[in-house]
Protein backbone atom coordinates (compact mmCIF):
# COMPACT_ATOMS: atom_id res chain seq x y z
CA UNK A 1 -9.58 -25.80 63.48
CA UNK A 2 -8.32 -26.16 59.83
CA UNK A 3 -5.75 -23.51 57.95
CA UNK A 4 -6.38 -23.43 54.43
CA UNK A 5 -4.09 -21.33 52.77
CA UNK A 6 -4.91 -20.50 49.09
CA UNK A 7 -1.42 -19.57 46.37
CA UNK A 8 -2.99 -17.47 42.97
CA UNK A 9 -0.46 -17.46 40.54
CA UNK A 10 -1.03 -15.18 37.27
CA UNK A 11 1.56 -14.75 34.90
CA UNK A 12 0.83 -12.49 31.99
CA UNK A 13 2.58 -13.21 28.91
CA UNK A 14 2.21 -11.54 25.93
CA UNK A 15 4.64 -11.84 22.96
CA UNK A 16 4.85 -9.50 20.01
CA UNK A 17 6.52 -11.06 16.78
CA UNK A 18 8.11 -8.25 14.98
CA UNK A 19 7.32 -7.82 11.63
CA UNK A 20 9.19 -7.58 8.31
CA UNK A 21 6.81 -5.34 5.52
CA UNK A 22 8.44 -5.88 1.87
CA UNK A 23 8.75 -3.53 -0.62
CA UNK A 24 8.74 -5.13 -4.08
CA UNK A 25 8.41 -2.60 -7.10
CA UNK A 26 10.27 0.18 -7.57
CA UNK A 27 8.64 3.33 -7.48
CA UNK A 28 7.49 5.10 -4.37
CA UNK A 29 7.17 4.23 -0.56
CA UNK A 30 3.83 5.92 -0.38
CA UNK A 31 2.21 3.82 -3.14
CA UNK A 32 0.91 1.04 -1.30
CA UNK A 33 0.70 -1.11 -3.62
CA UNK A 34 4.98 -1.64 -4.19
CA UNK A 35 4.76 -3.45 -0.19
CA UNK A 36 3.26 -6.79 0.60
CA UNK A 37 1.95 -5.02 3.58
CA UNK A 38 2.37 -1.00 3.77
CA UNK A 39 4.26 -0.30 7.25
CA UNK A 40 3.62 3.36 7.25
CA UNK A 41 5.34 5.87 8.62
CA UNK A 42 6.97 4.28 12.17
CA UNK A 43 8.83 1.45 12.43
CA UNK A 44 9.30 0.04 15.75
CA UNK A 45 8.85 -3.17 17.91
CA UNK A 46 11.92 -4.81 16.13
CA UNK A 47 9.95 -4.72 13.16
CA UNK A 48 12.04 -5.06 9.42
CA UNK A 49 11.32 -3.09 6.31
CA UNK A 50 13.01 -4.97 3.41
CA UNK A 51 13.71 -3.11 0.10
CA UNK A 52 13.97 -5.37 -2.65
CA UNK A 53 13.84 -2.51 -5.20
CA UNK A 54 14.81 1.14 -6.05
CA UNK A 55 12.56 3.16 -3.86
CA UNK A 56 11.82 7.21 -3.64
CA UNK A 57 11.07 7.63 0.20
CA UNK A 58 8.65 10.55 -0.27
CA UNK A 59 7.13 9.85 3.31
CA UNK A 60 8.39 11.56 7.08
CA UNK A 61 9.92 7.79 7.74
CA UNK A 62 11.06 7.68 11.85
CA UNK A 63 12.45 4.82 12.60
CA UNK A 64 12.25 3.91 16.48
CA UNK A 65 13.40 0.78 17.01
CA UNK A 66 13.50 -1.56 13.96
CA UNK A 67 16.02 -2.17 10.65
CA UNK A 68 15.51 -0.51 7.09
CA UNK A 69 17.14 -3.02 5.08
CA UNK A 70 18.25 -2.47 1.20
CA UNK A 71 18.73 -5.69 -0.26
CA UNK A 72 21.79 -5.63 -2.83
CA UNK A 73 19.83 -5.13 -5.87
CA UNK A 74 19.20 -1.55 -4.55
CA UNK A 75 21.48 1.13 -5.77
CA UNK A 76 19.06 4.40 -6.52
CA UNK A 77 17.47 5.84 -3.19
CA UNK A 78 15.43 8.93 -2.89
CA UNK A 79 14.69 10.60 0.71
CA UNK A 80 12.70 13.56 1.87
CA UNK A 81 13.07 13.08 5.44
CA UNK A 82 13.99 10.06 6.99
CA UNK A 83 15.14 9.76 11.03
CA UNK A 84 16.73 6.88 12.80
CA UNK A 85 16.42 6.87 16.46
CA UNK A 86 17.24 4.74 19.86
CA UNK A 87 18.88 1.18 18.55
CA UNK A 88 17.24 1.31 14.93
CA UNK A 89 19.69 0.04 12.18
CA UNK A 90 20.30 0.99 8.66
CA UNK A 91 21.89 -2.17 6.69
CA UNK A 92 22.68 -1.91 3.06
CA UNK A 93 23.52 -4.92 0.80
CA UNK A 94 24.64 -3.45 -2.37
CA UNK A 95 28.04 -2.47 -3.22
CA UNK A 96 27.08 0.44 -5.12
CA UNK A 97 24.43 3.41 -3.69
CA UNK A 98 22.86 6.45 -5.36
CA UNK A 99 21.59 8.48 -2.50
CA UNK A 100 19.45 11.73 -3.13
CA UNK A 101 18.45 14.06 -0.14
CA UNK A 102 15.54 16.57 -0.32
CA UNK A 103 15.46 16.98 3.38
CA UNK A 104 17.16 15.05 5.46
CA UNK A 105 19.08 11.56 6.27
CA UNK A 106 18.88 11.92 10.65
CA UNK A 107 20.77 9.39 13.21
CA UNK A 108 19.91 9.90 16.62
CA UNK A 109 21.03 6.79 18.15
CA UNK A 110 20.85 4.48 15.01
CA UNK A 111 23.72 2.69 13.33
CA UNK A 112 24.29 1.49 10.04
CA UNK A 113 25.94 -1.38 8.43
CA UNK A 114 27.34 -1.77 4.99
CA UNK A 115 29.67 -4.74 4.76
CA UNK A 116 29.88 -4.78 0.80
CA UNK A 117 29.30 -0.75 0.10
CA UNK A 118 32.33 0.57 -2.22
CA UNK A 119 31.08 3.72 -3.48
CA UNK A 120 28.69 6.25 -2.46
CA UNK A 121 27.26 9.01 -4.22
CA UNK A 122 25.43 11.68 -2.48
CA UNK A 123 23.36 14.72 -3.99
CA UNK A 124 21.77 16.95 -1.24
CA UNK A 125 19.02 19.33 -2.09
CA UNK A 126 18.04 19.45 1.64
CA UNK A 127 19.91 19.49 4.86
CA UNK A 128 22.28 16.77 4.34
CA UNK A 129 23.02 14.06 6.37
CA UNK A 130 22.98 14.48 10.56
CA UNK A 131 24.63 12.72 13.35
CA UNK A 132 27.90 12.55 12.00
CA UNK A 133 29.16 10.80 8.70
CA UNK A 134 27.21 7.10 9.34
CA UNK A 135 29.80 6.40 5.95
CA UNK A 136 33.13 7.41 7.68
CA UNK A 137 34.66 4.38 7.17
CA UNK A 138 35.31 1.54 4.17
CA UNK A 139 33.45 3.13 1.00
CA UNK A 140 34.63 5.64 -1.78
CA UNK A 141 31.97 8.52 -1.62
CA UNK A 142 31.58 11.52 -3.99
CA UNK A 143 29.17 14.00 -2.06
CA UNK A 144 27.50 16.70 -4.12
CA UNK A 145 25.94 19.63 -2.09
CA UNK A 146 22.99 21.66 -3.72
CA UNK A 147 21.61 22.53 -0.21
CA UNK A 148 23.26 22.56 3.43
CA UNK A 149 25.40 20.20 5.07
CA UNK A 150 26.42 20.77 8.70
CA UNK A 151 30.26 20.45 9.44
CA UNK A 152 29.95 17.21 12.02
CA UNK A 153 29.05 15.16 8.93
CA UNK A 154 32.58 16.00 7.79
CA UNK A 155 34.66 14.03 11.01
CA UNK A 156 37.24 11.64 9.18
CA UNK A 157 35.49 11.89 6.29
CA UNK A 158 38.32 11.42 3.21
CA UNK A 159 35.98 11.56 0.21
CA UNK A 160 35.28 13.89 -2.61
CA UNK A 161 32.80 17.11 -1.40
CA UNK A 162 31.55 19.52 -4.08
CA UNK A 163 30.10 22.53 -2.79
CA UNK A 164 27.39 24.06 -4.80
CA UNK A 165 25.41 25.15 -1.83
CA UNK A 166 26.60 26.13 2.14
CA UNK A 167 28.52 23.89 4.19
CA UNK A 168 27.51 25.21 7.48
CA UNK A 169 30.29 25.20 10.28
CA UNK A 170 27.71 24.26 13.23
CA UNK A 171 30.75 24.66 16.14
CA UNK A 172 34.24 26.92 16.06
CA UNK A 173 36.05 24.61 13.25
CA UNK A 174 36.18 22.84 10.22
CA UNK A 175 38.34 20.28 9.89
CA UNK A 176 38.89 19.15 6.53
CA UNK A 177 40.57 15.71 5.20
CA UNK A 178 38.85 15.74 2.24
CA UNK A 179 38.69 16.68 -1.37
CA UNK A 180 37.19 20.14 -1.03
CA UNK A 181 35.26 21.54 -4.58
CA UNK A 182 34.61 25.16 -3.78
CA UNK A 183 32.63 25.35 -7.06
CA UNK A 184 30.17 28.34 -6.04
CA UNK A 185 29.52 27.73 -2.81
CA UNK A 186 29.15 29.55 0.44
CA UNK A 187 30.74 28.14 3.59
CA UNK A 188 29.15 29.85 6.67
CA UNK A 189 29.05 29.37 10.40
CA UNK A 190 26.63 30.31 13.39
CA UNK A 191 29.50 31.84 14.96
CA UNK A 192 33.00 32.95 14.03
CA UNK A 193 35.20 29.80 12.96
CA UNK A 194 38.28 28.47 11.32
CA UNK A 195 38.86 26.26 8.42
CA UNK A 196 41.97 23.85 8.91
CA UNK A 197 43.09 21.67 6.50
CA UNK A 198 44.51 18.63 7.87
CA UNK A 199 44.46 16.43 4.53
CA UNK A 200 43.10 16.13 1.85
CA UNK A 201 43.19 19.53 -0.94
CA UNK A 202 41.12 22.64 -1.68
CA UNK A 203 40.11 23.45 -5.23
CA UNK A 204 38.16 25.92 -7.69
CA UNK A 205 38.44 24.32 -10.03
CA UNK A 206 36.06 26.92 -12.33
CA UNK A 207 38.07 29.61 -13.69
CA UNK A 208 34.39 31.91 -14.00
CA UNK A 209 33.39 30.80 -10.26
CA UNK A 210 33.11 32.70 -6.91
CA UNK A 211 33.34 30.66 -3.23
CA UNK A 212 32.35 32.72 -0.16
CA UNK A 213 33.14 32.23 2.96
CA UNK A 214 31.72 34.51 5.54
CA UNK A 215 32.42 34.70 9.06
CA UNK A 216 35.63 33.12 9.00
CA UNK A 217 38.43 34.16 11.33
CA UNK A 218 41.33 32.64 10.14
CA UNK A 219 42.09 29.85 7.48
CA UNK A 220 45.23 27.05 7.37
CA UNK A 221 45.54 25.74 3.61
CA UNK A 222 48.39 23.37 2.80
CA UNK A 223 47.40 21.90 -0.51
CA UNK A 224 45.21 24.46 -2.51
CA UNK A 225 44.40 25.27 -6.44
CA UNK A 226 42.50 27.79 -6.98
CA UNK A 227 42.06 28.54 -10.12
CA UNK A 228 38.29 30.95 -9.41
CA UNK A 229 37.87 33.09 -6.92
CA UNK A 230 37.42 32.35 -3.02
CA UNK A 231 36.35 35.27 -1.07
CA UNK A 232 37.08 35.03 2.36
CA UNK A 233 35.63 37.06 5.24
């Protein structure tokens, strides 16, 4: 009586390159025609997309699990609303950055990395940037608010803030360290709060302006000029 014994082996392999998708011309990220290959509107698998050029993201851009990479030549980006998630990575080149919000610049999970960033200017028509300050440390930025910016984005952040919309104190305090412009703008929270400066200074700078500040329970100032009025309730 003969045994025969029979071993299948199957291995499955299957191996997914990741992908970098370069954008070439300035203009917009819609307009297929600026990419070599248009990556639309998720990035994931590891895949890249390299900006070579000034670029108006007019798109809902998520970002899973991939880089968005602005090459040092880039220093004028526009964003409607752009979200990084999970281990996604922002990396920018250049060592100067014009960044314009009309909705929102998102980091759940995603880093960014800007080893040769000095300055940073930010307008915000939108909602500002989310997930804390992703430029906290190493560059010079001048932030100028036309819309709403939550308070987290404000953690150890030591630049230059002018307020021509609502800061909006999302937990109990604001903590400021920064150079506060009042201008005409409305600081605001979803419940009562308190403003503490900690560094920095508070200005109104506009002798015909009016600042509100509305729900506010109590307010520490140690380096203030107000030369407008700041209405505090």
């Amino acid at each position: 009586m003969r045994i025969y014994s029979c071993f299948i082996l199957l291995f499955f392999s299957t191996i997914c390159a990741a992908t970098t998708y370069t954008f070439n011309t300035s203009g917009d990220y819609s307009d297929t025609s600026n990419w070599d290959t248009y990556p639309g509107e998720y990035v994931e698998n590891g895949d890249t997309l390299l900006i070579l050029e000034d670029i108006n993201i007019n798109v809902i851009l998520d970002i899973y699990d991939g880089v968005v990479l602005f090459e040092s030549n880039v220093d004028e980006v526009t964003m409607s609303y752009v979200t990084f998630w999970f281990d996604s990575l922002l990396k920018i080149e250049a060592n100067y950055l014009e960044l314009t919000i009309h909705g929102h610049l998102y980091f759940d999970g995603g880093i960014a990395e800007y080893p040769n960033l000095f300055i940073v200017s930010i307008t915000n028509f939108g909602d500002g940037i989310h997930g804390g300050n992703i430029f906290a440390y190493g560059p010079s930025i001048e932030y100028y608010n036309i819309g709403t910016q939550g308070s987290p984005f404000f953690i150890d952040f030591d630049g230059y803030f002018i307020n021509e919309g609502t800061i909006l104190v999302e937990f109990g305090s604001l903590y400021l360290d920064c150079s506060l412009e009042l201008s005409y703008g409305t600081i605001e929270g979803y419940s009562p709060f308190e403003i503490i400066q900690q560094g920095g200074s508070i200005a109104q700078s506009c002798s015909n302006c009016t600042s509100t500040t509305d729900n506010c329970t109590s307010v520490t100032i140690t380096n203030a000029d107000i030369k407008g009025e700041w209405i505090i309730e």
